[in-house]
N, C-alpha and C. Protein backbone atom coordinates (compact mmCIF):
# COMPACT_ATOMS: atom_id res chain seq x y z
N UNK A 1 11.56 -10.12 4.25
CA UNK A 1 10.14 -9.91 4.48
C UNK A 1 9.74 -8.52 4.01
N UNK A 2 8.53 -8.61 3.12
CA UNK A 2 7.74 -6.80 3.07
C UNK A 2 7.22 -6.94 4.23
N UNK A 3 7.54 -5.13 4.19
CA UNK A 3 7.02 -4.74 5.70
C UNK A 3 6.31 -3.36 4.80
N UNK A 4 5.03 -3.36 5.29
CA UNK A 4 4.08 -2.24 5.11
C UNK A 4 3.33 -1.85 6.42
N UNK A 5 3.45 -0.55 6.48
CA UNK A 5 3.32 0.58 7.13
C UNK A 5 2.25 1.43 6.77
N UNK A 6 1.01 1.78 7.48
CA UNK A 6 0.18 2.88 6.56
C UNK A 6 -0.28 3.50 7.67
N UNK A 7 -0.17 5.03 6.97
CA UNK A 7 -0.35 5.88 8.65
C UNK A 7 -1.46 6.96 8.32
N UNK A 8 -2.22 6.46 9.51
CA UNK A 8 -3.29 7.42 9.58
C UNK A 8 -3.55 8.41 10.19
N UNK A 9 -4.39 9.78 10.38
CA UNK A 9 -4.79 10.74 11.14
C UNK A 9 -5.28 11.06 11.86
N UNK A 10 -5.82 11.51 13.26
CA UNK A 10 -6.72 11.51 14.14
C UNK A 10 -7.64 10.57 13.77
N UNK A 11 -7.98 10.82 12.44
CA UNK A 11 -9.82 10.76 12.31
C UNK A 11 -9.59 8.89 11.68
N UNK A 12 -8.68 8.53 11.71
CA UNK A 12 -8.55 7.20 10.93
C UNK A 12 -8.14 6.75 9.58
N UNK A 13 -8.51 8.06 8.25
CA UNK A 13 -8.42 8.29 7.34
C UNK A 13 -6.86 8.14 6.93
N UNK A 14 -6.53 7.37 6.17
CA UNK A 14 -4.84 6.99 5.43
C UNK A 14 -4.74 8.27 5.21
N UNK A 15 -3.19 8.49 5.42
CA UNK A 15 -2.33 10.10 5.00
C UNK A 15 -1.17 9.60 3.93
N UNK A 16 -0.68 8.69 4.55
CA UNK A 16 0.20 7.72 3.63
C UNK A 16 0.77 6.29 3.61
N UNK A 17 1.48 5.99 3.21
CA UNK A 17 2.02 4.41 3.07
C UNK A 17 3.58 4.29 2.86
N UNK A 18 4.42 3.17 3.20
CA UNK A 18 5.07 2.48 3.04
C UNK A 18 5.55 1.37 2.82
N UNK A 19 6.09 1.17 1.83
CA UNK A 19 6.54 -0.64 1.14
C UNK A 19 7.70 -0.65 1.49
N UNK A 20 8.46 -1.75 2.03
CA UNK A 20 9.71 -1.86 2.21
C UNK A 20 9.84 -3.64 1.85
N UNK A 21 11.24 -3.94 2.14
CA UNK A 21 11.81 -4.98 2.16
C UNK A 21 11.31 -5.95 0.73
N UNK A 22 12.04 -6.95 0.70
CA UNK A 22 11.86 -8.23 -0.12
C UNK A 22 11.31 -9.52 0.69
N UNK A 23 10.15 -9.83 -0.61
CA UNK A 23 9.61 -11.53 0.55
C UNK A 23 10.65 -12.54 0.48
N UNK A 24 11.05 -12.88 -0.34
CA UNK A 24 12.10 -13.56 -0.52
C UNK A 24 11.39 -15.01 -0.59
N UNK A 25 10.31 -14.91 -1.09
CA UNK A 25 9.57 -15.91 -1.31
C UNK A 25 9.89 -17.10 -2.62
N UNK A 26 10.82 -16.58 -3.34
CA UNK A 26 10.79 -17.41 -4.60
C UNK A 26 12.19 -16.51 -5.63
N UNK A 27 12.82 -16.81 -6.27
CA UNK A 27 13.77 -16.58 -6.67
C UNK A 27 13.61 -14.86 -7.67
N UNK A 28 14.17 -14.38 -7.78
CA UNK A 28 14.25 -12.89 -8.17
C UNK A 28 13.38 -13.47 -9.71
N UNK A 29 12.12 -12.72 -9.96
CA UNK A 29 11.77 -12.74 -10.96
C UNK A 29 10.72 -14.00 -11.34
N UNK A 30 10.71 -14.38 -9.94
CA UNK A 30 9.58 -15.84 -10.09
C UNK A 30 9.09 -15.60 -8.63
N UNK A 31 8.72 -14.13 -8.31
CA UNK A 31 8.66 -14.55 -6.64
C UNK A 31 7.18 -13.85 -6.49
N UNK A 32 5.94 -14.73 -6.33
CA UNK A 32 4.83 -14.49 -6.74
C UNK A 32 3.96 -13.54 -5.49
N UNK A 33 4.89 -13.81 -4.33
CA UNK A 33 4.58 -12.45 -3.21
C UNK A 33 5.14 -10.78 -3.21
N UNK A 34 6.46 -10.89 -3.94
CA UNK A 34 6.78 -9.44 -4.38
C UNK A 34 6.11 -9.42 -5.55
N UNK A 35 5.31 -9.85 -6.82
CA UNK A 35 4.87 -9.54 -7.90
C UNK A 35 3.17 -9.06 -7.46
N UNK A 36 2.77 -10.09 -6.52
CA UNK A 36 1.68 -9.41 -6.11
C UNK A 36 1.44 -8.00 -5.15
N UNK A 37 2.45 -7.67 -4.39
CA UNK A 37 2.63 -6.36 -3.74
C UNK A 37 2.32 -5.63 -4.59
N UNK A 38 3.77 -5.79 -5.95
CA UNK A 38 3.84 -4.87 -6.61
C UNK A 38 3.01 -4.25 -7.65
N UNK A 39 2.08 -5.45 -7.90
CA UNK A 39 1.03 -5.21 -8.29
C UNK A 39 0.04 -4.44 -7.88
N UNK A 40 -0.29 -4.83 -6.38
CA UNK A 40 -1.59 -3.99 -5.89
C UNK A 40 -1.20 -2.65 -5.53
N UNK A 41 0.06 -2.18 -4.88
CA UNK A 41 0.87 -1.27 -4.54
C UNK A 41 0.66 -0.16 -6.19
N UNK A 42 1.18 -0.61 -7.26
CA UNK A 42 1.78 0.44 -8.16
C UNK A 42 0.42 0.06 -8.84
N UNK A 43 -0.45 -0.71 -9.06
CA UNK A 43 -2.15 -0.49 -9.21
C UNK A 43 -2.57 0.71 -8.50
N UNK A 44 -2.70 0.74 -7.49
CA UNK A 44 -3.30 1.68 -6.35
C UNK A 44 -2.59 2.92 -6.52
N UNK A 45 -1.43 3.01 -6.98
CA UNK A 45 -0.90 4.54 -7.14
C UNK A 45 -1.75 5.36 -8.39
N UNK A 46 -1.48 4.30 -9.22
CA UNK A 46 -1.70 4.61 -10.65
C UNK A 46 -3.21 4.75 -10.89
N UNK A 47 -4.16 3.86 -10.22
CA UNK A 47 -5.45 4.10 -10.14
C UNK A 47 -6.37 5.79 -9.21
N UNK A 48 -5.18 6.11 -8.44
CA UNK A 48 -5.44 7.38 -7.81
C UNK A 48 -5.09 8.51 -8.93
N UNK A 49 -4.23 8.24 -9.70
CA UNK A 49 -3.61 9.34 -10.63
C UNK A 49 -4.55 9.23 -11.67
N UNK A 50 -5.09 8.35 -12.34
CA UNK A 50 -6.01 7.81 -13.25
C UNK A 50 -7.46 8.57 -12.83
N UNK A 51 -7.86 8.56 -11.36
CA UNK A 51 -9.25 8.39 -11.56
C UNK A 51 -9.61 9.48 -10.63
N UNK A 52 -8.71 10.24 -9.89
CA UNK A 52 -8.77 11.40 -9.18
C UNK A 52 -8.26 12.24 -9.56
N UNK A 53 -7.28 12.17 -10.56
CA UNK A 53 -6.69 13.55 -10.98
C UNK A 53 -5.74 14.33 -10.39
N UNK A 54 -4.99 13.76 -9.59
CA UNK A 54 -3.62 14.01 -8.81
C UNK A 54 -2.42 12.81 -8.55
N UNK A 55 -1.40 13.35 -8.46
CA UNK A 55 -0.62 12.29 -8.17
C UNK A 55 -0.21 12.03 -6.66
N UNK A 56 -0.29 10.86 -6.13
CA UNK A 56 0.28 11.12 -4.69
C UNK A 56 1.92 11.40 -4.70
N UNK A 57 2.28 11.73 -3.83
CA UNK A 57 3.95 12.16 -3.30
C UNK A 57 4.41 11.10 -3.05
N UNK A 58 5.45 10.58 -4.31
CA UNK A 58 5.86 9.12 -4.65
C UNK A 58 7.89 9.30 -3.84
N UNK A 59 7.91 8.04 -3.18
CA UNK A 59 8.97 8.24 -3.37
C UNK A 59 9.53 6.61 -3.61
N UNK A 60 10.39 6.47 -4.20
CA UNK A 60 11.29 5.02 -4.77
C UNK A 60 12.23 4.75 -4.47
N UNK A 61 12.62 3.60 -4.52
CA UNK A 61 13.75 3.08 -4.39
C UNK A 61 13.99 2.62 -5.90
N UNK A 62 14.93 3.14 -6.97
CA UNK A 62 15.55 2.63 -8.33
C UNK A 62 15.44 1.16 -8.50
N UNK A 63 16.36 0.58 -7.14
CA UNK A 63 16.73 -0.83 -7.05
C UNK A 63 15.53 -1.90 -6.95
N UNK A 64 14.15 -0.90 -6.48
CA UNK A 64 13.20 -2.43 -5.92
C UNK A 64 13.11 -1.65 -4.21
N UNK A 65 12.32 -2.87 -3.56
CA UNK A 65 12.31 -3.14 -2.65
C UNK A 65 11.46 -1.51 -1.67
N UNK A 66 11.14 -0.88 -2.04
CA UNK A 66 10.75 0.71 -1.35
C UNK A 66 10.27 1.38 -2.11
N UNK A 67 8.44 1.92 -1.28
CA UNK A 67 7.70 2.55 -2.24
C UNK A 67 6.56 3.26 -1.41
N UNK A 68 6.98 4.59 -1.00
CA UNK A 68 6.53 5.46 -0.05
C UNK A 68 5.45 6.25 -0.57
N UNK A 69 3.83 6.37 -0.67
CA UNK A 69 3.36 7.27 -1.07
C UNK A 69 2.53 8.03 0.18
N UNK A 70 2.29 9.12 -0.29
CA UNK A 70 1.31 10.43 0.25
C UNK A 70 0.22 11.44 0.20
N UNK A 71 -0.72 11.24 0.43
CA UNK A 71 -1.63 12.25 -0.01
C UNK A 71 -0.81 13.76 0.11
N UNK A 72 -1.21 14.69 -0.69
CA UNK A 72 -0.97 15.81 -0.89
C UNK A 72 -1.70 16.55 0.14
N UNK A 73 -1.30 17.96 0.65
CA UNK A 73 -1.67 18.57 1.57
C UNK A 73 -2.73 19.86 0.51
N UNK A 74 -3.91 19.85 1.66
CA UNK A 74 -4.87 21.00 0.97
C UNK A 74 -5.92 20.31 -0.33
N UNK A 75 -5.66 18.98 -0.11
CA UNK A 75 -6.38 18.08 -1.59
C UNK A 75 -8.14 18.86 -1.02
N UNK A 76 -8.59 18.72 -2.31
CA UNK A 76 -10.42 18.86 -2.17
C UNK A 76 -10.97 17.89 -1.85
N UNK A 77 -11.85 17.72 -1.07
CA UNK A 77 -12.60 16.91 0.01
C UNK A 77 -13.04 15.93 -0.89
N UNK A 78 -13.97 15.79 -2.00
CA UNK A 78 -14.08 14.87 -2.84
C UNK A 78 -13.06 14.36 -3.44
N UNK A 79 -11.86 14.96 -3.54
CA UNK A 79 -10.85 13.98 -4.79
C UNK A 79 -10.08 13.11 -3.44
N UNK A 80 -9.72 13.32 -2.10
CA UNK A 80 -9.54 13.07 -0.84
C UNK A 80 -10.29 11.56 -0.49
N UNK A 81 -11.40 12.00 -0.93
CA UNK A 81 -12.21 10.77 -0.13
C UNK A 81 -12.64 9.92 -1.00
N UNK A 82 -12.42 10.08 -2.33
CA UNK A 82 -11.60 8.82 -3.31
C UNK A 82 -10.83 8.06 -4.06
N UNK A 83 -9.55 9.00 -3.27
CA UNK A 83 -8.34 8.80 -3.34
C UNK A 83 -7.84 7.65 -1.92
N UNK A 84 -9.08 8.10 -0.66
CA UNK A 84 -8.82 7.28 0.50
C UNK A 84 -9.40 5.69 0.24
N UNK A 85 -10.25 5.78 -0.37
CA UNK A 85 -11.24 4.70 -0.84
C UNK A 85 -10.36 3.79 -1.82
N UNK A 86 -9.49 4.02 -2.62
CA UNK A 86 -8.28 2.97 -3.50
C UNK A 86 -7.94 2.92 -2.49
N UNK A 87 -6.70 3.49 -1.85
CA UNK A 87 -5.63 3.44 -0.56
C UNK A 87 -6.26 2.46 0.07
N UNK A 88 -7.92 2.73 0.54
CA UNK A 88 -8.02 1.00 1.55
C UNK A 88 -8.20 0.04 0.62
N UNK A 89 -8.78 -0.30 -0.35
CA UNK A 89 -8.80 -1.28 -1.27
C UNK A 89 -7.20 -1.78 -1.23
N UNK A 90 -6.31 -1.03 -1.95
CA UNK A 90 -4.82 -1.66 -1.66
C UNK A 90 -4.53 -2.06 -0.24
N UNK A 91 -4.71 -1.99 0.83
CA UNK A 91 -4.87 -2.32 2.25
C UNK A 91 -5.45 -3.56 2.15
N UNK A 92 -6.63 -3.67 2.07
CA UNK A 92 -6.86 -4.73 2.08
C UNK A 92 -6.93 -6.12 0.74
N UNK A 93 -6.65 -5.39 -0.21
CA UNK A 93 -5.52 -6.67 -0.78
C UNK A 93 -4.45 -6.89 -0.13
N UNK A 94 -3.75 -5.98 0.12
CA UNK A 94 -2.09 -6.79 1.04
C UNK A 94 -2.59 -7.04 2.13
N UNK A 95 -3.48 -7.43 3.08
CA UNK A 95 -3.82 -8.23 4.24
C UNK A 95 -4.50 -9.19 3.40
N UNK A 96 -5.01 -9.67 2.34
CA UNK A 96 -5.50 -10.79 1.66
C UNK A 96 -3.72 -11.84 1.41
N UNK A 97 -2.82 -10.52 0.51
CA UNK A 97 -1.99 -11.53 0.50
C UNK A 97 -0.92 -11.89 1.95
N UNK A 98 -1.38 -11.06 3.02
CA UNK A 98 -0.84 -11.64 4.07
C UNK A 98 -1.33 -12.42 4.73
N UNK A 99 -2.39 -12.84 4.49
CA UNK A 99 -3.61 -13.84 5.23
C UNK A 99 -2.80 -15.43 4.61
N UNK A 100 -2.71 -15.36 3.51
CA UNK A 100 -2.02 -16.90 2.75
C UNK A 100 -0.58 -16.82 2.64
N UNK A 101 0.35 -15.56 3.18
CA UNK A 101 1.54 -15.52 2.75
C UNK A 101 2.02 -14.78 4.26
N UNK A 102 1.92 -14.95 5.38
CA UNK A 102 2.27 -14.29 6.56
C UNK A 102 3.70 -14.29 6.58
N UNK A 103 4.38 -15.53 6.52
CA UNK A 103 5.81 -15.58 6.74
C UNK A 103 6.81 -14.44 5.69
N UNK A 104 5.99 -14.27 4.98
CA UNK A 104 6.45 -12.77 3.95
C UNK A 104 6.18 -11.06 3.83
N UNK A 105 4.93 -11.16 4.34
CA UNK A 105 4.59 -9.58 4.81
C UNK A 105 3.84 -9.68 5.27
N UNK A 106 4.07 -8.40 6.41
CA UNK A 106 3.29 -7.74 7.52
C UNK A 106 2.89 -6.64 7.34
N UNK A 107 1.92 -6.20 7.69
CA UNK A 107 1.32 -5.27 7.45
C UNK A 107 0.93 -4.34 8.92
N UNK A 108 1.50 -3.39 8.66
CA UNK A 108 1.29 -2.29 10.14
C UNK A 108 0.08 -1.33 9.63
N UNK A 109 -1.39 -1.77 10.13
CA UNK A 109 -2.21 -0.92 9.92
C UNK A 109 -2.92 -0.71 11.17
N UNK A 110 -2.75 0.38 11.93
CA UNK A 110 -3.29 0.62 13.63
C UNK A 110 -4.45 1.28 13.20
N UNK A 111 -5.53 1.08 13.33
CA UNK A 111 -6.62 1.82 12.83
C UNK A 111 -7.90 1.29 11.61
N UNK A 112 -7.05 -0.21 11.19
CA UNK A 112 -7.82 -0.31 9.91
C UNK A 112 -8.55 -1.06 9.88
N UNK A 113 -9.79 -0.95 8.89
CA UNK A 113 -10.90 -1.53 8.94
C UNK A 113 -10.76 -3.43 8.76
N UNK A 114 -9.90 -3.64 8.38
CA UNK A 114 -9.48 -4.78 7.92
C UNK A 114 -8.97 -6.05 8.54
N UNK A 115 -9.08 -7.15 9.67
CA UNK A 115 -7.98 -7.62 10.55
C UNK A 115 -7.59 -8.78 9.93
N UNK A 116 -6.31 -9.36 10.00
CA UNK A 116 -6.02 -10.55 9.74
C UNK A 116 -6.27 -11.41 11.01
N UNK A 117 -6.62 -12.51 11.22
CA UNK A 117 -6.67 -13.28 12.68
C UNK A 117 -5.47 -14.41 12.75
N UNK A 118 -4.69 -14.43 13.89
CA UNK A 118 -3.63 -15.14 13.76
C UNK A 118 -3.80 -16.16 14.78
């Protein structure tokens, strides 16, 4: 199972994220719940680096399976607050694909605008 994690600050605002595990939804390379993670996940990194002008604090796993990012400390209030604005967009694509794909990822978001109903 992916397990995602996204942790917020007093104020509610994402600080960072975590991707872990495999869905194990479909055979290595045909498995249309890790292709979509990985999609919205390494979209959403790459769209912050693209369109804000910083990179978040990436960390990887070589193998797959783990993909930790972070806002940077001291960011400027505008590149911040649309850098937070992707971050929930990717949020709430992975509660879209956990809404049709539950038995594969969960999503730990305490704070977020977004609910799945079970």
């Amino acid at each position: 199972m992916i397990q995602v994690k996204v942790t917020r600050n007093r104020n509610g605002h994402i600080d960072a994220f975590t991707i872990s595990g495999h869905a194990g939804a479909g055979p290595a390379g045909f498995d249309l719940v890790c292709a979509g993670v990985s999609s919205v996940s390494f979209g959403a990194v790459n769209a912050v680096e693209a369109l804000c002008g910083f990179s978040l604090l990436i960390d990887q796993n070589s193998n797959g399976g783990y993909l930790s990012g972070r806002l940077p400390d001291g960011l400027e209030a505008g590149k911040r607050k649309k850098a937070e604005l992707l971050l929930e967009g990717m949020v709430v694509a992975l509660r879209t694909i956990e809404m049709s794909y539950g038995k594969y990822i969960k999503v730990n978001d305490e704070g977020g605008v977004f609910h799945v109903e079970t």
